[in-house]
N, C-alpha and C. Protein backbone atom coordinates (compact mmCIF):
# COMPACT_ATOMS: atom_id res chain seq x y z
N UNK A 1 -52.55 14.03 -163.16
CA UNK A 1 -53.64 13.78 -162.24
C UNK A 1 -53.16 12.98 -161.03
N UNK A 2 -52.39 12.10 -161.19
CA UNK A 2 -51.73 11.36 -160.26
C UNK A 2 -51.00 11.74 -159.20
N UNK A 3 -50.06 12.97 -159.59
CA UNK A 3 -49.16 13.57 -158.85
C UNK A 3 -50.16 14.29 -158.24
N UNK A 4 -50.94 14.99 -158.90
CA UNK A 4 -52.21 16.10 -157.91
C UNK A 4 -52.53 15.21 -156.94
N UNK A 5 -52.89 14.53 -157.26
CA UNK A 5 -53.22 13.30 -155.83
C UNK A 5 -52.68 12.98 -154.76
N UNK A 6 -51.61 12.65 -155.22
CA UNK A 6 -50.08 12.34 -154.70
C UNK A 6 -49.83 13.94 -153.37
N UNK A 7 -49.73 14.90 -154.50
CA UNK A 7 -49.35 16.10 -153.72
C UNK A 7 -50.21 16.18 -152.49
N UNK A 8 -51.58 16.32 -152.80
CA UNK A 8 -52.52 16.60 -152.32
C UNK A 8 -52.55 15.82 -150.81
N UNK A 9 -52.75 14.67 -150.78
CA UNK A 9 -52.26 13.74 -149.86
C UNK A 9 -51.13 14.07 -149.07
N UNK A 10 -49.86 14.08 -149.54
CA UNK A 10 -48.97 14.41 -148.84
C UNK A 10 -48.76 15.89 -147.77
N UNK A 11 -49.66 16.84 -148.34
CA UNK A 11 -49.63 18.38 -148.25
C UNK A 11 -51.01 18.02 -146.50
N UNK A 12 -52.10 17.33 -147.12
CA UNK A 12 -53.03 16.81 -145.80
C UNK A 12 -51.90 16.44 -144.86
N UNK A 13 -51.33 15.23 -144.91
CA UNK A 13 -50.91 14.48 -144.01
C UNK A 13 -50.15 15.71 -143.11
N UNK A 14 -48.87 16.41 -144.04
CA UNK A 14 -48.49 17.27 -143.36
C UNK A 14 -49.14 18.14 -141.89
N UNK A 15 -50.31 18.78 -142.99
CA UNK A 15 -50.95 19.44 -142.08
C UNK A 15 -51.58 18.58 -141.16
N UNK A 16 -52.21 17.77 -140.92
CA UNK A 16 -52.65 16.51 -139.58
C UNK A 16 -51.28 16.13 -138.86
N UNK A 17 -50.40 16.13 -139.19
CA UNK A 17 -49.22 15.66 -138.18
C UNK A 17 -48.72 17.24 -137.52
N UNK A 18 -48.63 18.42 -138.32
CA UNK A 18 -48.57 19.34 -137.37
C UNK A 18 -49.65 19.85 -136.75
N UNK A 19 -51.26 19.73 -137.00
CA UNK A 19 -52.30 20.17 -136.20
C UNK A 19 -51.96 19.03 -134.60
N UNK A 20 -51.62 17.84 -135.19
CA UNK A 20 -51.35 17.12 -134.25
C UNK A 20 -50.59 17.40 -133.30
N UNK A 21 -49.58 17.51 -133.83
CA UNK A 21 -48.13 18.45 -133.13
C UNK A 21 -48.75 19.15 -132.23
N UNK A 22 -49.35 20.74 -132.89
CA UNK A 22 -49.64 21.45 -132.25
C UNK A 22 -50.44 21.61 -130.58
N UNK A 23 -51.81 20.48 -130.98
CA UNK A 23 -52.37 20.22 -129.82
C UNK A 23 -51.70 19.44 -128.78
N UNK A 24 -50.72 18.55 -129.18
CA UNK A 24 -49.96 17.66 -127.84
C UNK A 24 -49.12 18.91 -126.93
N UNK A 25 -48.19 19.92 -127.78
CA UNK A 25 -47.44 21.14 -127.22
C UNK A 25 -49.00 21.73 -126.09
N UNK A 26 -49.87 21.98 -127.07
CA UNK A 26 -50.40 23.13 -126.65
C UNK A 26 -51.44 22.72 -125.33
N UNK A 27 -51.69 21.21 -125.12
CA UNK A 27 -52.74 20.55 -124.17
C UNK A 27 -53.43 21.45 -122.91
N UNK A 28 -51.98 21.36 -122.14
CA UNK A 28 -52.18 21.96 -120.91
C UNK A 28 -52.62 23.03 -120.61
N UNK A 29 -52.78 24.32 -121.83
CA UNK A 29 -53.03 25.73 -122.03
C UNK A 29 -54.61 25.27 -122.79
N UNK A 30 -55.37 24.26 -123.52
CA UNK A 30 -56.24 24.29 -123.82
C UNK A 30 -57.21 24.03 -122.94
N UNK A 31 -56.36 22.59 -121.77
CA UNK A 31 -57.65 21.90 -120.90
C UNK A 31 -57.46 23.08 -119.38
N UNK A 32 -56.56 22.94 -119.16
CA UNK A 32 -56.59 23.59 -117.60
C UNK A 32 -56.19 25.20 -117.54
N UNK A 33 -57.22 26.01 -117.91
CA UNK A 33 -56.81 26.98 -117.94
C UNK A 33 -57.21 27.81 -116.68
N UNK A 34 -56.61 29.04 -116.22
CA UNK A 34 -56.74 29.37 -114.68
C UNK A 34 -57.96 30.45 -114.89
N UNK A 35 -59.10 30.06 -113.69
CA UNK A 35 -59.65 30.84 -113.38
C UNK A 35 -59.21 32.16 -112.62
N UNK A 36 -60.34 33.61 -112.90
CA UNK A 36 -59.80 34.77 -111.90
C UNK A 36 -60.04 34.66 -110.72
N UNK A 37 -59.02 35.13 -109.94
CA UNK A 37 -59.42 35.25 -108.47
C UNK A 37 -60.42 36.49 -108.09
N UNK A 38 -61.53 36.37 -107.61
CA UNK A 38 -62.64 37.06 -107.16
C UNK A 38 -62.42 37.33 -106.20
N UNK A 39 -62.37 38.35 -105.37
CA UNK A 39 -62.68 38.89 -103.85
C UNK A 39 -63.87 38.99 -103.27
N UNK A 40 -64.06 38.78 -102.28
CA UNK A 40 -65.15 37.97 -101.56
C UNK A 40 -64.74 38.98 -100.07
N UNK A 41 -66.55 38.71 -99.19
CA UNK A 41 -66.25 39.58 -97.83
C UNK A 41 -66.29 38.04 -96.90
N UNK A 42 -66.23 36.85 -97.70
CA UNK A 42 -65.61 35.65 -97.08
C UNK A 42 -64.14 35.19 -96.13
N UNK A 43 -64.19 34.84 -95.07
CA UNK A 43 -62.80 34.26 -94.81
C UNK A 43 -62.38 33.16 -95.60
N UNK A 44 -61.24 33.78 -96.25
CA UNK A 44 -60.16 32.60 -96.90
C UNK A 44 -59.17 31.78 -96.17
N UNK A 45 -59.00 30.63 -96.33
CA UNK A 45 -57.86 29.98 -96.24
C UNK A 45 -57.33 29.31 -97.30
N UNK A 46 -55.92 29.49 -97.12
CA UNK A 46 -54.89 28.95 -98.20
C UNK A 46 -53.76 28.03 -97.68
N UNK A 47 -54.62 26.70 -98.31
CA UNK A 47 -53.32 25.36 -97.76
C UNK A 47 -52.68 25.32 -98.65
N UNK A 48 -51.03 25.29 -98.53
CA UNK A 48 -49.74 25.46 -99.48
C UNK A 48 -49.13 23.99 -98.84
N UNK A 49 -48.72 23.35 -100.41
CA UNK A 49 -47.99 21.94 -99.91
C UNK A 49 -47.61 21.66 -101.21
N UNK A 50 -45.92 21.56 -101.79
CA UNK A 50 -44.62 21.11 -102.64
C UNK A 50 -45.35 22.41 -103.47
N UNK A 51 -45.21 23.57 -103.37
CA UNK A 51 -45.65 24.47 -103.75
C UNK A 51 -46.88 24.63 -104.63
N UNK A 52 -47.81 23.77 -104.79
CA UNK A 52 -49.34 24.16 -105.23
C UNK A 52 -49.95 25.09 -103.49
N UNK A 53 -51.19 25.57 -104.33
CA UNK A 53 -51.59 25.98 -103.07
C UNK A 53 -53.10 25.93 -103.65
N UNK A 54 -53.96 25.98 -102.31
CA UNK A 54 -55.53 25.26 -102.76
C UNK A 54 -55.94 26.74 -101.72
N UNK A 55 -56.98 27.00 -102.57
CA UNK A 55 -57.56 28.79 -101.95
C UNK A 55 -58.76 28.43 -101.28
N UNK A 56 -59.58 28.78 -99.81
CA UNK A 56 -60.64 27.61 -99.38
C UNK A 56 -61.51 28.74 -99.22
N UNK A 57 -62.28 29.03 -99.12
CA UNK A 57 -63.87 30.11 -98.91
C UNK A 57 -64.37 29.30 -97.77
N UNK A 58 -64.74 30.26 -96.69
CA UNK A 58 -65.16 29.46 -95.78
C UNK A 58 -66.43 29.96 -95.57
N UNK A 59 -67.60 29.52 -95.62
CA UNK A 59 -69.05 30.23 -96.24
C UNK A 59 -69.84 30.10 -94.46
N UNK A 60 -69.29 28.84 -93.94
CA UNK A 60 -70.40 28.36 -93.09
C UNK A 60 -69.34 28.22 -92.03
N UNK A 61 -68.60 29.65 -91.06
CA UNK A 61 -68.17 29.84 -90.09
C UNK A 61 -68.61 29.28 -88.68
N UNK A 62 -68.04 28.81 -87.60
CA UNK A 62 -68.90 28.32 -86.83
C UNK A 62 -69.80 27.35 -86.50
N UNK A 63 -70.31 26.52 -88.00
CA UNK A 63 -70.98 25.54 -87.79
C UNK A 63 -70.14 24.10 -87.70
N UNK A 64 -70.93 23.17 -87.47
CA UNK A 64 -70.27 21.72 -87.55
C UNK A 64 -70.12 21.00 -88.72
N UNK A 65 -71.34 21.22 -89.36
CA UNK A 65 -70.58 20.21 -90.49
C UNK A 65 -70.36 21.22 -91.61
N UNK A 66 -69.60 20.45 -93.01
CA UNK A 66 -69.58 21.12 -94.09
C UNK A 66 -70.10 20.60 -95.29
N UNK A 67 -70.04 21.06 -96.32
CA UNK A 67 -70.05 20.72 -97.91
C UNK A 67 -68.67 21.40 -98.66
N UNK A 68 -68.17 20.00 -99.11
CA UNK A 68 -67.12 20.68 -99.61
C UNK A 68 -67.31 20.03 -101.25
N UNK A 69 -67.22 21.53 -101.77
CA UNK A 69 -67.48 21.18 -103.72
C UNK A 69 -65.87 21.71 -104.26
N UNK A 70 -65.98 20.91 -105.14
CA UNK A 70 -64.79 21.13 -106.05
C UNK A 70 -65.16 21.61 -107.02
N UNK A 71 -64.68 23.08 -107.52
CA UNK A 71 -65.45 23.72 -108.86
C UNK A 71 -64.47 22.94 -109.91
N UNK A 72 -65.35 22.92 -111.07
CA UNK A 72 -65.08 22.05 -112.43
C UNK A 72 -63.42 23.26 -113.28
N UNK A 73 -63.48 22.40 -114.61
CA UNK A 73 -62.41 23.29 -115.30
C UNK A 73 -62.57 24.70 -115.48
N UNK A 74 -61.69 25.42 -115.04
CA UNK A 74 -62.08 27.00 -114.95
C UNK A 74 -63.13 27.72 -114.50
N UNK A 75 -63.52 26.73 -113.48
CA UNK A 75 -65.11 27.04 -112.45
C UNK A 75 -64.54 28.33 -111.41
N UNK A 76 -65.09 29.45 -110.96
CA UNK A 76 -64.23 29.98 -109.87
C UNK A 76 -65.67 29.62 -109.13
N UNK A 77 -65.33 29.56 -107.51
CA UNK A 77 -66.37 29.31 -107.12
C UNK A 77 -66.23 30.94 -105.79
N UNK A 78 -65.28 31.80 -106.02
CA UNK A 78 -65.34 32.79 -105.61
C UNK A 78 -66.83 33.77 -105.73
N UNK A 79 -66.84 33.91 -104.74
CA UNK A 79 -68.75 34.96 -104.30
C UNK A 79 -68.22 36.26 -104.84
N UNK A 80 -68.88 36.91 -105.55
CA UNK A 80 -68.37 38.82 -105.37
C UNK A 80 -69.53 39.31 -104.55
């Protein structure tokens, strides 16, 4: 009965230190995953800087002021 215990315990821990494992490897593919790019009859601009690049929809051509939103994790904020 003891050793069942024993085993049992040890066989958990295992598995919690590699579920653990797993999610530290796997983070970046769980939290930030890429939205699709949508095509739009919008003018785009694309500012490129140390090679990221930020994709801009420009909704309100011509006017003076703006609103600028930042879509959330895997938000596209692309119009079809």
């Amino acid at each position: 009965m003891k050793n069942a215990i024993k085993r049992l315990f040890v066989i958990s821990f295992i598995i919690y230190i590699f579920v653990g494992v797993l999610l530290y490897i796997m983070q970046r593919d769980l939290l930030y995953f890429k939205s699709p790019n949508l095509s739009s009859s919008y003018p785009t601009l694309i500012i490129e800087d140390n090679g990221e690049k930020i994709r801009i929809l420009i909704l309100n051509k011509g006017k003076e002021n703006a609103i600028i939103y930042f879509g959330g994790n895997g938000e596209s904020m692309g119009v079809t």
